[in-house]
C-alpha atoms as a PDB file:
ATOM      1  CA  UNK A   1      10.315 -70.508-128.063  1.00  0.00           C
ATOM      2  CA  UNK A   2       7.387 -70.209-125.678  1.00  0.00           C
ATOM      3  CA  UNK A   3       6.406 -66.769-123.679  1.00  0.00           C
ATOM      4  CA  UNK A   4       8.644 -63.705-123.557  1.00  0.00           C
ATOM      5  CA  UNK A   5       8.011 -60.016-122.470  1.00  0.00           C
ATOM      6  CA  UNK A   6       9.846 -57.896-125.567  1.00  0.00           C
ATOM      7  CA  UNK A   7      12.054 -54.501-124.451  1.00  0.00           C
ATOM      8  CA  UNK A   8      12.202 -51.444-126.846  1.00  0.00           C
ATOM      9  CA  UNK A   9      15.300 -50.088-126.124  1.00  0.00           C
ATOM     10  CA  UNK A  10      16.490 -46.293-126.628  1.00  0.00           C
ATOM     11  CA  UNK A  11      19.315 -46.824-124.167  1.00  0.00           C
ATOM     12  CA  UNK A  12      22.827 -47.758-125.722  1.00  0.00           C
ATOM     13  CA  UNK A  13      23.748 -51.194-123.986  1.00  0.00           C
ATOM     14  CA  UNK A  14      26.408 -51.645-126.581  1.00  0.00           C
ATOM     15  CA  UNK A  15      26.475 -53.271-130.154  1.00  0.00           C
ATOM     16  CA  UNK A  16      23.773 -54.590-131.181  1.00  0.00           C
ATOM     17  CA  UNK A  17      21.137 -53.539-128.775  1.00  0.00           C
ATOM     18  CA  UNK A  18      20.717 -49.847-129.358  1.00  0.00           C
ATOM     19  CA  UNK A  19      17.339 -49.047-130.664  1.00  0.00           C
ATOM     20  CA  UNK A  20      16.760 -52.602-131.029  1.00  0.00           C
ATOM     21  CA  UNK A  21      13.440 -55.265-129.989  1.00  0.00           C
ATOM     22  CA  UNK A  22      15.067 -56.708-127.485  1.00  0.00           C
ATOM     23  CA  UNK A  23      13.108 -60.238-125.538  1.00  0.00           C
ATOM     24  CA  UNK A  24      13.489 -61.485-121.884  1.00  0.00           C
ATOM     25  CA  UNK A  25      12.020 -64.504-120.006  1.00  0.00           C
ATOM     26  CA  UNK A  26      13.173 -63.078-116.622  1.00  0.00           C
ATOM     27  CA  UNK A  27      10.064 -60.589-116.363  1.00  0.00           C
ATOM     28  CA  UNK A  28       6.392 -62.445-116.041  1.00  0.00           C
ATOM     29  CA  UNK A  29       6.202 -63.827-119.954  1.00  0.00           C
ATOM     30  CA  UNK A  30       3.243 -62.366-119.797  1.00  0.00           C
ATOM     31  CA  UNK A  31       4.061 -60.888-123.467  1.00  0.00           C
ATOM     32  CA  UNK A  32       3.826 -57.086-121.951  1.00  0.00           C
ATOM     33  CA  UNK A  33       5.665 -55.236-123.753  1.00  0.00           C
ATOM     34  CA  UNK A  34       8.238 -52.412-122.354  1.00  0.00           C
ATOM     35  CA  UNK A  35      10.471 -49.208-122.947  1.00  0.00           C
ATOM     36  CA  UNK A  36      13.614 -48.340-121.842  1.00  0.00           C
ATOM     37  CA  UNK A  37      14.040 -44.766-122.352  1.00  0.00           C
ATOM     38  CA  UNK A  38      17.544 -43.348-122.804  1.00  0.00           C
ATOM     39  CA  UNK A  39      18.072 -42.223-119.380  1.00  0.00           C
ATOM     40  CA  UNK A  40      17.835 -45.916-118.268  1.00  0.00           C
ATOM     41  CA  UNK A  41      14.209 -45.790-117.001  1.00  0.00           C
ATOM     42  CA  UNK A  42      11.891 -48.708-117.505  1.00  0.00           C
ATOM     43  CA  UNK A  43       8.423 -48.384-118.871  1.00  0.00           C
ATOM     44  CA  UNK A  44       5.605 -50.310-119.315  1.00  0.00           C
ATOM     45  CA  UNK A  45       3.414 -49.547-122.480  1.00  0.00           C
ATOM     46  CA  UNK A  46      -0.085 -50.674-122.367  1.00  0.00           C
ATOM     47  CA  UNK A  47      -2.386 -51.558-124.817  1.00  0.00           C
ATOM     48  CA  UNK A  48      -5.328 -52.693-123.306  1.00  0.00           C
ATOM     49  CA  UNK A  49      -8.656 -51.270-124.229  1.00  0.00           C
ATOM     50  CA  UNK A  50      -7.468 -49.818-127.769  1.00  0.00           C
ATOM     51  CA  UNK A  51      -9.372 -51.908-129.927  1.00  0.00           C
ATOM     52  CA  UNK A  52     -12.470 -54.064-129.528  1.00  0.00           C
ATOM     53  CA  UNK A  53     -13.562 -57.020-131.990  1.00  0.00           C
ATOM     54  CA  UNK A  54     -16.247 -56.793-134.404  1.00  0.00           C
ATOM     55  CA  UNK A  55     -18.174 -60.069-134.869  1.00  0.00           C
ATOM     56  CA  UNK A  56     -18.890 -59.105-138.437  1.00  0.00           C
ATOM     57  CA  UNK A  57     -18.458 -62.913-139.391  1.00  0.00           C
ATOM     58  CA  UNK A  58     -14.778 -61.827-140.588  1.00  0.00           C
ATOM     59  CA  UNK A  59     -12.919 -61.764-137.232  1.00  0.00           C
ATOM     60  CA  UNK A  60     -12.211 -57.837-137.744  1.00  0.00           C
ATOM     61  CA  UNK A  61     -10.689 -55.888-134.756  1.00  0.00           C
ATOM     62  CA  UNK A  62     -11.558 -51.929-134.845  1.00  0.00           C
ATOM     63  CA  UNK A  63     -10.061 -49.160-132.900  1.00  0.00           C
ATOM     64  CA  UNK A  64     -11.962 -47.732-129.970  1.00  0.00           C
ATOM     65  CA  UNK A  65     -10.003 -44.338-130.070  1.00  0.00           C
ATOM     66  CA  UNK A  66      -8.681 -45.249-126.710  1.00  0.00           C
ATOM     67  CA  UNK A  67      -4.396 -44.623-126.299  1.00  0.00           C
ATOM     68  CA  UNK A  68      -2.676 -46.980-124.750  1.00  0.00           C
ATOM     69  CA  UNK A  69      -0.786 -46.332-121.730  1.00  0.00           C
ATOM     70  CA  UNK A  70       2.366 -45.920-120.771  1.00  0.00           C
ATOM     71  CA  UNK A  71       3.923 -46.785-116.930  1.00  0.00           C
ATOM     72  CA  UNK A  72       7.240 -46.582-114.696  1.00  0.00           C
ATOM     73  CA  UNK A  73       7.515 -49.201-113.052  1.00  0.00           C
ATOM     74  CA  UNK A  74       9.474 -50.399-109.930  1.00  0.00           C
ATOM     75  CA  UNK A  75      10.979 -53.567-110.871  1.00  0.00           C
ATOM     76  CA  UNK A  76      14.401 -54.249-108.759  1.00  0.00           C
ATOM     77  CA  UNK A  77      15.804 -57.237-110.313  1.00  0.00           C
ATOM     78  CA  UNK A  78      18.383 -58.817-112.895  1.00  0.00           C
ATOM     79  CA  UNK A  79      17.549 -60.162-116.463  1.00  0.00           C
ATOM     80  CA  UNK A  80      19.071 -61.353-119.630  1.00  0.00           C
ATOM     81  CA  UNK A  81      17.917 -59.308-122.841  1.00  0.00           C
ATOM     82  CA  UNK A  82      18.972 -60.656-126.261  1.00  0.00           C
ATOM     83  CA  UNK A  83      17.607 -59.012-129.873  1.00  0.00           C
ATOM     84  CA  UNK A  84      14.460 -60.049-130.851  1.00  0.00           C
ATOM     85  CA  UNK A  85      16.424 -61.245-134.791  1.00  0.00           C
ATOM     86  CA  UNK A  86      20.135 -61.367-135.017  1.00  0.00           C
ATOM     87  CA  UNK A  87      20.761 -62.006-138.226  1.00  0.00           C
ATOM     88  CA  UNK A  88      24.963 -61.899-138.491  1.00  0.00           C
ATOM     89  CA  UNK A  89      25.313 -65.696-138.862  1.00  0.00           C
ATOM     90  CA  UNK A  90      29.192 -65.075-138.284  1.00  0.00           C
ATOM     91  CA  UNK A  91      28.624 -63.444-134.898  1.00  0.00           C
ATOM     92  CA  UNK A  92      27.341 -65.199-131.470  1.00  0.00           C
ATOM     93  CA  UNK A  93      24.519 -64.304-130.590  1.00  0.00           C
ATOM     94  CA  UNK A  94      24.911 -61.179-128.148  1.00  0.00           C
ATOM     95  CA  UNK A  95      23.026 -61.492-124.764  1.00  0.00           C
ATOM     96  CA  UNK A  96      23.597 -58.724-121.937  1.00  0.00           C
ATOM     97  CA  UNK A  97      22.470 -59.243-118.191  1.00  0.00           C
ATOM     98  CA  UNK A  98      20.903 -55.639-117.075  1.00  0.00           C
ATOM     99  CA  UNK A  99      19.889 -55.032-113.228  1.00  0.00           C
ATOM    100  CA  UNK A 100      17.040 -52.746-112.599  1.00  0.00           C
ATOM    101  CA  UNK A 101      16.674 -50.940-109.272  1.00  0.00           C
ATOM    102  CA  UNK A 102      13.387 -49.330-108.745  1.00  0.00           C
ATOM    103  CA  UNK A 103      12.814 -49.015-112.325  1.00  0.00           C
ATOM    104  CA  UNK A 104      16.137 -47.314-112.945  1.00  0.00           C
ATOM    105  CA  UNK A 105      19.082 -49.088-114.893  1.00  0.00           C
ATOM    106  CA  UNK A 106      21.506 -49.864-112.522  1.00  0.00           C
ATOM    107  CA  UNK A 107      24.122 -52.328-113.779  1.00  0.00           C
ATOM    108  CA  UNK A 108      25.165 -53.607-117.469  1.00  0.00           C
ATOM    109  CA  UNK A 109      27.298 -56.875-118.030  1.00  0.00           C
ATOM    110  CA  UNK A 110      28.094 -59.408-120.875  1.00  0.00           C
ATOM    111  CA  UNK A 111      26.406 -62.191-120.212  1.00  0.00           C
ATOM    112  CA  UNK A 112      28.946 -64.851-119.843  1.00  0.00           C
ATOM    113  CA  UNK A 113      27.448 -67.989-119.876  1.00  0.00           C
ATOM    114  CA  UNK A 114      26.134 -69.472-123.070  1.00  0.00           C
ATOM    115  CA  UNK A 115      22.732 -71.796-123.385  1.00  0.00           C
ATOM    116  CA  UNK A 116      20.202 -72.028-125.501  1.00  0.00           C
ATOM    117  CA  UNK A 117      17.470 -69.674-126.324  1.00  0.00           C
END
């Protein structure tokens, strides 16, 4: 397991990714979580600030009426995206490689070499 930033993706990169979670470990793991719209643009959706804890001796969170925000970035590299749950046990599990330049899909491919998650 361990840390992974998680993709929502409205772009069609081919069975079993469209409008799927997708995860990545070739981001920051930072857990940020991300959009790619379905012109191939990648976003960056932040949540920071939209809820605050209570210490009401329960743990509660409440909602500060804040939105969260969401950025373009500029990333220009390659990573591997795979679904968040694959649950065809008959099926490998699918993995794409994606390259990004300047925040704009650039490149799709199969990802060709198979390790473990």
């Amino acid at each position: 397991m361990g840390m992974f930033d998680t993709i929502r993706c409205s772009y069609d990169l081919g069975s079993g990714f469209w409008h799927k979670e997708l995860q990545t470990k070739d981001l920051w793991c930072e857990c940020d979580e991300y959009w790619l719209a379905p012109n191939g643009q990648l976003f960056q959706i932040d949540y920071s600030g939209t809820q605050a804890f209570v210490n009401d001796g329960k743990g509660a969170w409440t909602k500060t009426g804040v939105h969260g925000r969401v950025r373009s970035t500029n990333i220009t590299r390659q990573i591997e995206v795979y679904p968040t749950r694959w649950d065809c046990q008959y099926a490998p599990y699918p993995r794409r490689v994606i390259t990004f330049v300047e925040g704009q899909l650039f490149l799709i491919e199969p990802c060709l070499e198979h390790k473990l998650l």
